[in-house]
C-alpha atoms as a PDB file:
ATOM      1  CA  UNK A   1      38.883  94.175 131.134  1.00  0.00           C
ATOM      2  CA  UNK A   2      41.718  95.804 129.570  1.00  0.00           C
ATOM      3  CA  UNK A   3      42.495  99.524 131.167  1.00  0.00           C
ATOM      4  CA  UNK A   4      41.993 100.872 127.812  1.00  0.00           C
ATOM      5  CA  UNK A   5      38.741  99.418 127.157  1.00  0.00           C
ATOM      6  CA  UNK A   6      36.420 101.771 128.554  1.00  0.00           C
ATOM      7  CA  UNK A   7      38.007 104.654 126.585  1.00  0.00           C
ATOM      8  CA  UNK A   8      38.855 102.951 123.347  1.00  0.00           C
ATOM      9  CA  UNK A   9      37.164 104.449 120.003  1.00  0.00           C
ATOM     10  CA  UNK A  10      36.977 108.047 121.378  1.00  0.00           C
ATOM     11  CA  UNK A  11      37.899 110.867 118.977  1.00  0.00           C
ATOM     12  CA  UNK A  12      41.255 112.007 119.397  1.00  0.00           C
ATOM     13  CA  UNK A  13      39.338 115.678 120.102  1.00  0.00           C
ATOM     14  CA  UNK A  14      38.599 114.066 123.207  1.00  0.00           C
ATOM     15  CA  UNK A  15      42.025 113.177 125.006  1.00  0.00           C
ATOM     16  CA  UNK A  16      43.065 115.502 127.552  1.00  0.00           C
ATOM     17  CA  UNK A  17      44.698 118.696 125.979  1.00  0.00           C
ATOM     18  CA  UNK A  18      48.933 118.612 126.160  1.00  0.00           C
ATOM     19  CA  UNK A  19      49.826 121.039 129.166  1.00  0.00           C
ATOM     20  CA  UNK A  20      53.138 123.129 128.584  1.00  0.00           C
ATOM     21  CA  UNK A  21      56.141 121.208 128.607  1.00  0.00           C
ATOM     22  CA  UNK A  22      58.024 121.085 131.954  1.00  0.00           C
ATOM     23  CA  UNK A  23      61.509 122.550 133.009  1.00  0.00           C
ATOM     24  CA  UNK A  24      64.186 119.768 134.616  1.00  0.00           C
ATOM     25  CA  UNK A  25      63.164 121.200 137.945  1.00  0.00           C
ATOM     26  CA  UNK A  26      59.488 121.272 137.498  1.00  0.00           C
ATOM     27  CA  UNK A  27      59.349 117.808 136.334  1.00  0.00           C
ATOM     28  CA  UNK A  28      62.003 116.436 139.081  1.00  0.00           C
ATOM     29  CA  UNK A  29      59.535 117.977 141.809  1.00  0.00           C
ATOM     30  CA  UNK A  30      56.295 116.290 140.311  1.00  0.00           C
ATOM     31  CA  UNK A  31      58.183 113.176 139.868  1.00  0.00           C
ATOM     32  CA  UNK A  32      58.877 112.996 143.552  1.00  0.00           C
ATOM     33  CA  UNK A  33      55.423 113.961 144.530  1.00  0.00           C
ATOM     34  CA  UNK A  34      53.847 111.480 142.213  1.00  0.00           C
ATOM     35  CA  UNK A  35      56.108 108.919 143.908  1.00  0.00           C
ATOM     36  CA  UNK A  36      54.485 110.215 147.451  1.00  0.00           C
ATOM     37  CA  UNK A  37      50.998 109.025 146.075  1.00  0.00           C
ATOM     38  CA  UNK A  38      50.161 112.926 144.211  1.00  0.00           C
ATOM     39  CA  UNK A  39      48.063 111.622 141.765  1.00  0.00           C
ATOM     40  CA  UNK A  40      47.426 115.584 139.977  1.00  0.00           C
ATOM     41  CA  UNK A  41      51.601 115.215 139.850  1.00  0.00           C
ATOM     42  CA  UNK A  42      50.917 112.561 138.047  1.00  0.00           C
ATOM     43  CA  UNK A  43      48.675 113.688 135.914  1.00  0.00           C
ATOM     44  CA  UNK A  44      50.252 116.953 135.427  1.00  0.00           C
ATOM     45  CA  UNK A  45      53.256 114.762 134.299  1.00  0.00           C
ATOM     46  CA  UNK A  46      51.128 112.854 131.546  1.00  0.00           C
ATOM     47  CA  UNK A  47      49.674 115.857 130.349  1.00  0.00           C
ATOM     48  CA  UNK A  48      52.971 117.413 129.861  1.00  0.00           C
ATOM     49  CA  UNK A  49      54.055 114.517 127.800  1.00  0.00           C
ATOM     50  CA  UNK A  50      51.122 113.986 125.478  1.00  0.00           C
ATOM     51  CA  UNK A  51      53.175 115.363 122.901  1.00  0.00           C
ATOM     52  CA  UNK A  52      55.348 112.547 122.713  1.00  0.00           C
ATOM     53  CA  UNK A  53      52.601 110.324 123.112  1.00  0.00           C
ATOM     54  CA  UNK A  54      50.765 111.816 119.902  1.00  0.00           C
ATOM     55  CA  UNK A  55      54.167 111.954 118.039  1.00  0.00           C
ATOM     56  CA  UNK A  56      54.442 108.112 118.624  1.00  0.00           C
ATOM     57  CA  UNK A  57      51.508 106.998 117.994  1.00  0.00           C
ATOM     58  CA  UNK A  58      51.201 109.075 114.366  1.00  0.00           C
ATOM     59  CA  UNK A  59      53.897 106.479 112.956  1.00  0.00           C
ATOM     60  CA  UNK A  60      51.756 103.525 113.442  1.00  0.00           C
ATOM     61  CA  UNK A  61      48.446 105.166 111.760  1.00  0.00           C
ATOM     62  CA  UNK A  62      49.683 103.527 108.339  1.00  0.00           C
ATOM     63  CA  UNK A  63      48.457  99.874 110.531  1.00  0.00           C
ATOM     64  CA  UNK A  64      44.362 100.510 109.996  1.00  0.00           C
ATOM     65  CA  UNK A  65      43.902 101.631 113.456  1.00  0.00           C
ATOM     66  CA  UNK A  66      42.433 105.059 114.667  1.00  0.00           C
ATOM     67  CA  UNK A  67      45.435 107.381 115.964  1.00  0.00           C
ATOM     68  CA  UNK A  68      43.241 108.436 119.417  1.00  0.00           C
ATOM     69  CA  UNK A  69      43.153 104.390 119.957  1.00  0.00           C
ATOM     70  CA  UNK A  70      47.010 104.316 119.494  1.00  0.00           C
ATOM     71  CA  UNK A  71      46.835 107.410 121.712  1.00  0.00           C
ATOM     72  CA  UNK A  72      45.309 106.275 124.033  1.00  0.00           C
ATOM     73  CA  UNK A  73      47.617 102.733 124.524  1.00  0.00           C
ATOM     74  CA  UNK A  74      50.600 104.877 124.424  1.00  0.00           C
ATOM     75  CA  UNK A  75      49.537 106.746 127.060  1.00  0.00           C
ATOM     76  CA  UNK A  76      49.179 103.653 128.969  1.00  0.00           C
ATOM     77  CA  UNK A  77      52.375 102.996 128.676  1.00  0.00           C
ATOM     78  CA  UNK A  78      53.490 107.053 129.325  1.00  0.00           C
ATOM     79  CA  UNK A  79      51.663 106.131 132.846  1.00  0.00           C
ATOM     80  CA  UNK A  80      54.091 102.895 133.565  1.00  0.00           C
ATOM     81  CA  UNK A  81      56.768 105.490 132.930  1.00  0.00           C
ATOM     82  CA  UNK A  82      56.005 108.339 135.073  1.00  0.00           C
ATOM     83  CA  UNK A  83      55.585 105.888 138.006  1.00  0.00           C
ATOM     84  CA  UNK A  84      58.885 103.892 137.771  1.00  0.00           C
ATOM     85  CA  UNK A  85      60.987 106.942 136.416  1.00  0.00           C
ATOM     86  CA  UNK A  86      64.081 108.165 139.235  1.00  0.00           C
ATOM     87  CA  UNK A  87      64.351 111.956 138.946  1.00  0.00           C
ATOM     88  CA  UNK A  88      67.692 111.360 140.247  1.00  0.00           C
ATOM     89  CA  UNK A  89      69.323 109.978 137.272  1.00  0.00           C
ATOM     90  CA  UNK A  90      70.990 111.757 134.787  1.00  0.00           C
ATOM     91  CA  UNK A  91      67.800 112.110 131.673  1.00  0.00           C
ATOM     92  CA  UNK A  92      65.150 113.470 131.382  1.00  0.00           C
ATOM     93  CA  UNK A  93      61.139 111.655 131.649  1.00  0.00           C
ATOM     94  CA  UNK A  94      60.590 111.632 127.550  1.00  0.00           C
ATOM     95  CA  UNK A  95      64.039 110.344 127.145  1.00  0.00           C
ATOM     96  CA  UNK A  96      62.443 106.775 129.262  1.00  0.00           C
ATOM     97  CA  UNK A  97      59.199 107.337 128.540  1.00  0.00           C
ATOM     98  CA  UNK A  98      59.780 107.268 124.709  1.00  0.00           C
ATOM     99  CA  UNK A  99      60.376 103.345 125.288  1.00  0.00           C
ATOM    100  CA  UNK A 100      57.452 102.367 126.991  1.00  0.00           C
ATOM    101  CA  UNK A 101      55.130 104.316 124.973  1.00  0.00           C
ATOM    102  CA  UNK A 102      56.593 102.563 121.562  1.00  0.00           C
ATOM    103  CA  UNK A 103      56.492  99.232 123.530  1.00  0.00           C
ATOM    104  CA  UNK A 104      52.943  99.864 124.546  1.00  0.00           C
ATOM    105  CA  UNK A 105      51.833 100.794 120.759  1.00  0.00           C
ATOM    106  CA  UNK A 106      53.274  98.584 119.278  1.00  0.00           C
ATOM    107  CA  UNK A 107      51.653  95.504 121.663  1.00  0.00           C
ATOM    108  CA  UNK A 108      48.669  97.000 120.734  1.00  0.00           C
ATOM    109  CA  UNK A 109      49.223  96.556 117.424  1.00  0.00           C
ATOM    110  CA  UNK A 110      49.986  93.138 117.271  1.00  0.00           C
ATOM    111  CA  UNK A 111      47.209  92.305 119.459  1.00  0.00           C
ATOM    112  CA  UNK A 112      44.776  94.070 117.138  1.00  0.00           C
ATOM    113  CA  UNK A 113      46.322  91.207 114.245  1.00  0.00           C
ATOM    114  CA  UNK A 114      45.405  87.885 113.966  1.00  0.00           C
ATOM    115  CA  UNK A 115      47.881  85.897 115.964  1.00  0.00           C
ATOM    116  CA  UNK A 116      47.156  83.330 113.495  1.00  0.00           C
ATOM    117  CA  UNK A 117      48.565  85.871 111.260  1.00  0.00           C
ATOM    118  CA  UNK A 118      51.249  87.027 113.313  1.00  0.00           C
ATOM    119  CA  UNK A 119      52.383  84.554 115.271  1.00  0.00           C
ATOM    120  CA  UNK A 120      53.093  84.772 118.880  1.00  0.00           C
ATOM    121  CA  UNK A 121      56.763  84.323 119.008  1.00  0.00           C
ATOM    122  CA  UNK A 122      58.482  87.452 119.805  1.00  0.00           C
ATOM    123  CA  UNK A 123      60.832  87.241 116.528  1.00  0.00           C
ATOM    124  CA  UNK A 124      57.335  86.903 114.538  1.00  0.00           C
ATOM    125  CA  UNK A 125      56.605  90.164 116.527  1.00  0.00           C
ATOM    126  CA  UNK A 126      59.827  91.807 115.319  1.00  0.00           C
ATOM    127  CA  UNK A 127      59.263  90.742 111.945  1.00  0.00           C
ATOM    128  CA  UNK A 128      56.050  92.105 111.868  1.00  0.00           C
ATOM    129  CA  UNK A 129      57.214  95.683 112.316  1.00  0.00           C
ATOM    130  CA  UNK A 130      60.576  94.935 110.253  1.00  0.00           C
ATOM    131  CA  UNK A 131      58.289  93.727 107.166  1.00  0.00           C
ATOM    132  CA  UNK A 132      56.168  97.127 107.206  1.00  0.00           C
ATOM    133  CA  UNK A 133      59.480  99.045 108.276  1.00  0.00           C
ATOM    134  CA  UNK A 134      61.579  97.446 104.640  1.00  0.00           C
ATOM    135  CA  UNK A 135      57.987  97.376 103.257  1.00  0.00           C
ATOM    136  CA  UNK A 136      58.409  93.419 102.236  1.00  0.00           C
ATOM    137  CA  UNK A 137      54.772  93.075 102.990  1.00  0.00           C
ATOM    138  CA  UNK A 138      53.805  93.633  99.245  1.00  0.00           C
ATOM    139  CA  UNK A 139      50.132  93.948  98.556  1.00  0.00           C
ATOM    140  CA  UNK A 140      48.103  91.680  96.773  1.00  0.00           C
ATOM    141  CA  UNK A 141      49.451  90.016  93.851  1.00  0.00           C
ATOM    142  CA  UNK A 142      52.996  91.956  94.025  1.00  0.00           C
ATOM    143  CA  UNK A 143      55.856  89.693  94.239  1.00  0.00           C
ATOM    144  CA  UNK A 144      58.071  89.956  97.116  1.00  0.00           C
ATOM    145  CA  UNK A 145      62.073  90.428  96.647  1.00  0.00           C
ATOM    146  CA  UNK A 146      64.049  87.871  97.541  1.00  0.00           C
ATOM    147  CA  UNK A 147      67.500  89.904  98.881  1.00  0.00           C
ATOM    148  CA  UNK A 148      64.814  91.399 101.282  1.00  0.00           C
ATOM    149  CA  UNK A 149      63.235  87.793 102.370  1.00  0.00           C
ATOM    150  CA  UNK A 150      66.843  86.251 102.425  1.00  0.00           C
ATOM    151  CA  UNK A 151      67.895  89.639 104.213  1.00  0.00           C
ATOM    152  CA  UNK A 152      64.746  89.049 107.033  1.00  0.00           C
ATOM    153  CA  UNK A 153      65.997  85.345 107.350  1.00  0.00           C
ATOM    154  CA  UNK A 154      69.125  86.120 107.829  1.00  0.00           C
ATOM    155  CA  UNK A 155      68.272  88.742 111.158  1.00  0.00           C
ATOM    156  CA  UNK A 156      66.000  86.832 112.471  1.00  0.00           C
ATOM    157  CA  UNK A 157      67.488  83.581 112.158  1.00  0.00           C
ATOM    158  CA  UNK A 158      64.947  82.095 110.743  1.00  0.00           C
ATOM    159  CA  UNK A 159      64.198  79.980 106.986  1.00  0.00           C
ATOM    160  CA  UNK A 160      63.873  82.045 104.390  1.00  0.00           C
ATOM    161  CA  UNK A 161      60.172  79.442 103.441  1.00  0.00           C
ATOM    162  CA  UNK A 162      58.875  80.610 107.116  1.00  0.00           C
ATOM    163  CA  UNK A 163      59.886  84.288 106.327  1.00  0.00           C
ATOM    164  CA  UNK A 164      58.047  84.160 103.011  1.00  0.00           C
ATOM    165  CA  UNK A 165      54.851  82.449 104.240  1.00  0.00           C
ATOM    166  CA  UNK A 166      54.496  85.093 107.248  1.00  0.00           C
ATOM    167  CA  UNK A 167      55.049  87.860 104.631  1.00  0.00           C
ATOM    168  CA  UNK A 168      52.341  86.758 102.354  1.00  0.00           C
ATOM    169  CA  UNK A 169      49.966  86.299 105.357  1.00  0.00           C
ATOM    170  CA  UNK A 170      50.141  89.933 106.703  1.00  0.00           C
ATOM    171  CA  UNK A 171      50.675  91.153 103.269  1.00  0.00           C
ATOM    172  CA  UNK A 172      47.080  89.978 102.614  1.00  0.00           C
ATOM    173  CA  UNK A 173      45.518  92.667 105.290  1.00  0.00           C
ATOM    174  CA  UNK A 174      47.152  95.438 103.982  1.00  0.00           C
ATOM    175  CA  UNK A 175      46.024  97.693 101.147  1.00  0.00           C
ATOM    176  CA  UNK A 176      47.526  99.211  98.213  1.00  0.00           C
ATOM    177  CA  UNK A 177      48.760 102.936  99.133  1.00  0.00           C
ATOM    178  CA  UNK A 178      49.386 103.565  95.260  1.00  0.00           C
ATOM    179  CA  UNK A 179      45.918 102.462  95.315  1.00  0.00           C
ATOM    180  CA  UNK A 180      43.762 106.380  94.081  1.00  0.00           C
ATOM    181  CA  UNK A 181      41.299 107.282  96.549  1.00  0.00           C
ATOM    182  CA  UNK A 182      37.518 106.937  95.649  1.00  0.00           C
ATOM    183  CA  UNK A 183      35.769 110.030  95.149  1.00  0.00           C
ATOM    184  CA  UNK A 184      39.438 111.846  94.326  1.00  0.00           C
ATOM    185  CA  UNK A 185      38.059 113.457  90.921  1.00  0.00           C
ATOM    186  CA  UNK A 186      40.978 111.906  89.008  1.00  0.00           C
ATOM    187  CA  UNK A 187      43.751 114.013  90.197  1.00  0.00           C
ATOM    188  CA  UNK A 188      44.975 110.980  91.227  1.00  0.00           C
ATOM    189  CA  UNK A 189      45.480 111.243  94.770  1.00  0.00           C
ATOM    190  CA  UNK A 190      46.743 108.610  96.934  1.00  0.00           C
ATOM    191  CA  UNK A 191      46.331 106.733 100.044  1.00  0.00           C
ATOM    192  CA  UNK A 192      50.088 107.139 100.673  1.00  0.00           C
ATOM    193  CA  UNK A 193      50.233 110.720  99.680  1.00  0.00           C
ATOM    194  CA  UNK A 194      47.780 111.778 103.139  1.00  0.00           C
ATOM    195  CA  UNK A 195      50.075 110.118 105.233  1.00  0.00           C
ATOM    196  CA  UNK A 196      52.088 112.258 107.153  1.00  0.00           C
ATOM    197  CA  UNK A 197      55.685 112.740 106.644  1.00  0.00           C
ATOM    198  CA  UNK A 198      57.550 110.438 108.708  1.00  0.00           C
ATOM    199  CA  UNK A 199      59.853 113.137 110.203  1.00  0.00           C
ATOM    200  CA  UNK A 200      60.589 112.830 114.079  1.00  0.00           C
ATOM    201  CA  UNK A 201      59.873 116.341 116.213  1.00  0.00           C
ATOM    202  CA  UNK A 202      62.883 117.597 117.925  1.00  0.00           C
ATOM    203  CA  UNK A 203      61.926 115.934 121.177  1.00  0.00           C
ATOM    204  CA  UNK A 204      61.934 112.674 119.685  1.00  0.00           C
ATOM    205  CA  UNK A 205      65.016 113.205 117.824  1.00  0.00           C
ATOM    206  CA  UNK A 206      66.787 114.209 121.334  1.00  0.00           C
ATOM    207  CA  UNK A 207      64.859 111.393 123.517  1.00  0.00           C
ATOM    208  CA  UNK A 208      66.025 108.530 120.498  1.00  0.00           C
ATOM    209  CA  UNK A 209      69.621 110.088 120.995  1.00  0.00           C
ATOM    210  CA  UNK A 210      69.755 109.558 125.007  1.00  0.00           C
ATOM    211  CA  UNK A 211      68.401 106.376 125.040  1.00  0.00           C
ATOM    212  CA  UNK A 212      70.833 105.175 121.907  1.00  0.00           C
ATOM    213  CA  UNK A 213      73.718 106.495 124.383  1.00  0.00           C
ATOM    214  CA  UNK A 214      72.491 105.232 127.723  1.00  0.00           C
ATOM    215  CA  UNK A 215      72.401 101.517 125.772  1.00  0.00           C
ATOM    216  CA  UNK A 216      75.371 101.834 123.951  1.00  0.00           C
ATOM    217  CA  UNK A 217      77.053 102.698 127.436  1.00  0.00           C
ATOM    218  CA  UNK A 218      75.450  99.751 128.909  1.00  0.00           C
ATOM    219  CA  UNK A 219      76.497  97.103 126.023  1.00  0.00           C
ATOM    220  CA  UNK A 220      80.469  98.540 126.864  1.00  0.00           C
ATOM    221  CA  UNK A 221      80.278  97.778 130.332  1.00  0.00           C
ATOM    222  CA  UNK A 222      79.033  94.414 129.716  1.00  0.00           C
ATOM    223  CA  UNK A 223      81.360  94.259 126.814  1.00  0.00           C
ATOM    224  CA  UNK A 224      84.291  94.947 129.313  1.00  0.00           C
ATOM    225  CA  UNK A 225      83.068  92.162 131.457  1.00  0.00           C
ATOM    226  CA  UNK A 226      83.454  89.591 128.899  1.00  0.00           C
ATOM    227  CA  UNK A 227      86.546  87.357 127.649  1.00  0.00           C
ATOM    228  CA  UNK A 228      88.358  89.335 124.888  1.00  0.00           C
ATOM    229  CA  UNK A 229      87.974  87.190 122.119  1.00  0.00           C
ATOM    230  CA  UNK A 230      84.190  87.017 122.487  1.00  0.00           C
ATOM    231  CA  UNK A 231      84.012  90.452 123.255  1.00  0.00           C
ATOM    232  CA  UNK A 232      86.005  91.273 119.917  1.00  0.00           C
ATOM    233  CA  UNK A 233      83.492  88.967 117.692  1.00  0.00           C
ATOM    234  CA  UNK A 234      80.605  90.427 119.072  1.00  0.00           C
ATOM    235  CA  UNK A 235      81.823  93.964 118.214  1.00  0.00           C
ATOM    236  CA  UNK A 236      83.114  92.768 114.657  1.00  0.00           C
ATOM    237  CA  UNK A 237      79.818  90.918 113.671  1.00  0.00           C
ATOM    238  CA  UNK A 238      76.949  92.882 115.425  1.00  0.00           C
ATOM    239  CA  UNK A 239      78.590  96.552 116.064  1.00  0.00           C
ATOM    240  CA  UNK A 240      80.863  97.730 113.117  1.00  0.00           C
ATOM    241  CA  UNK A 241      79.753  99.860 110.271  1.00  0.00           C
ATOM    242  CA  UNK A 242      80.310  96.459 108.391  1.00  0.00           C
ATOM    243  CA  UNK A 243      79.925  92.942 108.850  1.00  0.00           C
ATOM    244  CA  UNK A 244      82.809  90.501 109.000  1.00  0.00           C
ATOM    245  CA  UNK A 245      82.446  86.946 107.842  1.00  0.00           C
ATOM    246  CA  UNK A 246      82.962  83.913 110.328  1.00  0.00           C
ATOM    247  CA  UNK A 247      85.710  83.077 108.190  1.00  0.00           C
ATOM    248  CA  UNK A 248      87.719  86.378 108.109  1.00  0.00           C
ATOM    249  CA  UNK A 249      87.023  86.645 111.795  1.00  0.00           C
ATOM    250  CA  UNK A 250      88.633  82.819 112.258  1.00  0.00           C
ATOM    251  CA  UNK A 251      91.503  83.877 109.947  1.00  0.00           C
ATOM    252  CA  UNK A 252      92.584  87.108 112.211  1.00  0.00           C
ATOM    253  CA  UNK A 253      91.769  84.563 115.616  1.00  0.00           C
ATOM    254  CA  UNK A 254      93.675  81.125 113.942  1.00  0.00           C
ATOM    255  CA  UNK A 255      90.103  79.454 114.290  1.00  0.00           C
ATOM    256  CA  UNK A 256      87.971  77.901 111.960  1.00  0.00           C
ATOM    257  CA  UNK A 257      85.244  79.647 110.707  1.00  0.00           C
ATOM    258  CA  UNK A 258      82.774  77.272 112.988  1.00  0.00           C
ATOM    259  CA  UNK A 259      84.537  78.006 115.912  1.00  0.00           C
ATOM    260  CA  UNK A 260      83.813  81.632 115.444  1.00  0.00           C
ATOM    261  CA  UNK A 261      80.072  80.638 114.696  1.00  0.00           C
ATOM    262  CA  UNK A 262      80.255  78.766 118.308  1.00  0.00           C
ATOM    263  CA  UNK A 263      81.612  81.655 119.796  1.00  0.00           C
ATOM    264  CA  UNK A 264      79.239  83.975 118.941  1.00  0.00           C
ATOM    265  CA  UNK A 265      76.196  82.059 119.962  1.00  0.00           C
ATOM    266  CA  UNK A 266      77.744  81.301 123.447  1.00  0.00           C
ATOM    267  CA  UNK A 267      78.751  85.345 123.563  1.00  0.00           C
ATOM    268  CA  UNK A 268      75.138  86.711 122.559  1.00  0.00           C
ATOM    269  CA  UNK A 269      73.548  84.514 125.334  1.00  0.00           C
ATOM    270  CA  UNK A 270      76.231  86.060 127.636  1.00  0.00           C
ATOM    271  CA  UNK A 271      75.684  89.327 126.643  1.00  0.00           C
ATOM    272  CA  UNK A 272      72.367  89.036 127.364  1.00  0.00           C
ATOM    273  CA  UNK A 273      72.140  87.646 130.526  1.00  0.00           C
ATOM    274  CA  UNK A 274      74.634  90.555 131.247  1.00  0.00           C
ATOM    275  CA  UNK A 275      72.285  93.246 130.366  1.00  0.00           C
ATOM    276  CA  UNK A 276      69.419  92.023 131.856  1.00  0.00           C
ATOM    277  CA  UNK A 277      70.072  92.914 135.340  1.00  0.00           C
ATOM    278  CA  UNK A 278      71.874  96.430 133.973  1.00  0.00           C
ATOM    279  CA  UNK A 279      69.102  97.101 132.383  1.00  0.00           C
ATOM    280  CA  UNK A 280      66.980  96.739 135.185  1.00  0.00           C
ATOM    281  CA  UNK A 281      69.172  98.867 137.117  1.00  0.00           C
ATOM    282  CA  UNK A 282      68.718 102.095 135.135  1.00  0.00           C
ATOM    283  CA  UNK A 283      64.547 101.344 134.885  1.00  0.00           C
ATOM    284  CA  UNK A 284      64.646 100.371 131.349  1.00  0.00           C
ATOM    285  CA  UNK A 285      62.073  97.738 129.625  1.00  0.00           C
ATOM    286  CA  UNK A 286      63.694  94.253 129.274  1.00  0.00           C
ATOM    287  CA  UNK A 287      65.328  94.599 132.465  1.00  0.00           C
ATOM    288  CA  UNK A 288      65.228  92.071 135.258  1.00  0.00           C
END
């Protein structure tokens, strides 16, 4: 039985109330007990954090599923956090936790979809979330743009026929949120217009920030480690503000344009066998 099973379906009234966020001190010290086998560390710890938690899992309400169900996987996930988190390196428990919670979520949303649906290939999963994200999944009967199809083929590397089949499949669960509410007495109210705004709090603002940084620092190093000419593609076609071509690339390396294309395949599976264990080394998911 999953953990959450036993707990799933309960108001959100019912989670365990947010305790007062913790100073860097206060939450170093639980951490450490909680790593000696203090479970009320731990749970002071998850308390503390149900903020974040709540934050999260408000952003994935627009799916069909009841927030204290989201809540409640997230916090699954806040609790695989807490227990492999080091106090002794340089961020702070939301800052990691932020990860698992969305990675938690987010599994819980695709199981809740068909995988028929879905699919169970991990860039279906991503294009799951980028489809709602770019909001290609059109509802019923609405056409679906093609620069955003050829734009999803083109990231996930996959035909633009596939892309447009798996949007109208998942587009045919969702509803309308220009759709007017029932019962709305003609002022013309909105499903879309009681979501809530999809602003980040100032936590989650600062947590995205030190994880974006810790990463960033992580893809240099392994940058470093690589041979300079696929170091400088992968920097030209995946990290500039702007794209280069394979053949503008092969023009400034006296390539050809395929050559570049080889390149870059053989450098992305480097890269990310170099992250891999780096990742693992700082705790973060993906890593190992």
């Amino acid at each position: 039985m999953h953990p959450s099973s036993q707990t799933a379906g309960l108001p959100l009234a019912t989670l365990p109330s947010p305790a007062p966020r913790l100073s860097p001190e206060e939450e170093r010290d639980l951490v450490r007990r909680c790593a000696s086998g203090d479970s009320a560390a731990e749970e002071m710890l998850v308390t503390s954090h149900l903020r974040l938690v709540i934050g999260i899992a408000r952003r994935y309400r627009s799916f069909g599923l009841p927030v204290s169900d989201l809540v409640q996987e997230g916090t699954l996930g806040l609790i695989q956090a807490v227990r492999r988190f080091d106090p002794d390196r340089d961020a702070r428990l939301a800052t990691y936790a932020m990860w698992w919670v969305r990675a938690a979520i987010q599994d819980y949303v695709v199981r809740s979809w068909s995988l028929v649906r879905v699919g169970k290939t991990a860039a279906h999963r991503a294009l799951f979330f980028a489809c709602k994200r770019l909001g290609a999944a059109a509802p019923p009967g609405a056409g679906v743009r093609d620069e955003v199809l050829t734009r999803l083929a083109s990231r996930f590397r996959l035909p633009v026929t596939e892309v447009t089949g798996f949007v109208q499949r998942i587009a045919r669960m969702d509803l309308s949120l220009d759709m007017p509410l029932a019962g709305d007495d003609g002022d013309g109210e909105t499903a879309g217009d009681r979501l809530p705004a999809p602003v980040p709090t100032p936590e989650e603002v600062a947590a995205e920030t030190g994880m974006t940084r810790l990463w960033s620092g992580l893809i240099d190093r392994a940058l470093a480690m690589m041979p300079d000419r696929e170091a400088a593609i992968i920097r030209r076609r995946h990290l500039g503000e702007a794209v280069a071509t394979f053949e503008a690339i092969g023009r400034d390396l006296g390539i050809s344009k395929d050559r570049v294309r080889q390149l870059e395949k053989r450098a992305l599976e480097r890269l990310h066998e170099m992250l891999k264990p780096l990742a693992a080394a700082h705790g973060l998911p993906g890593g190992g």
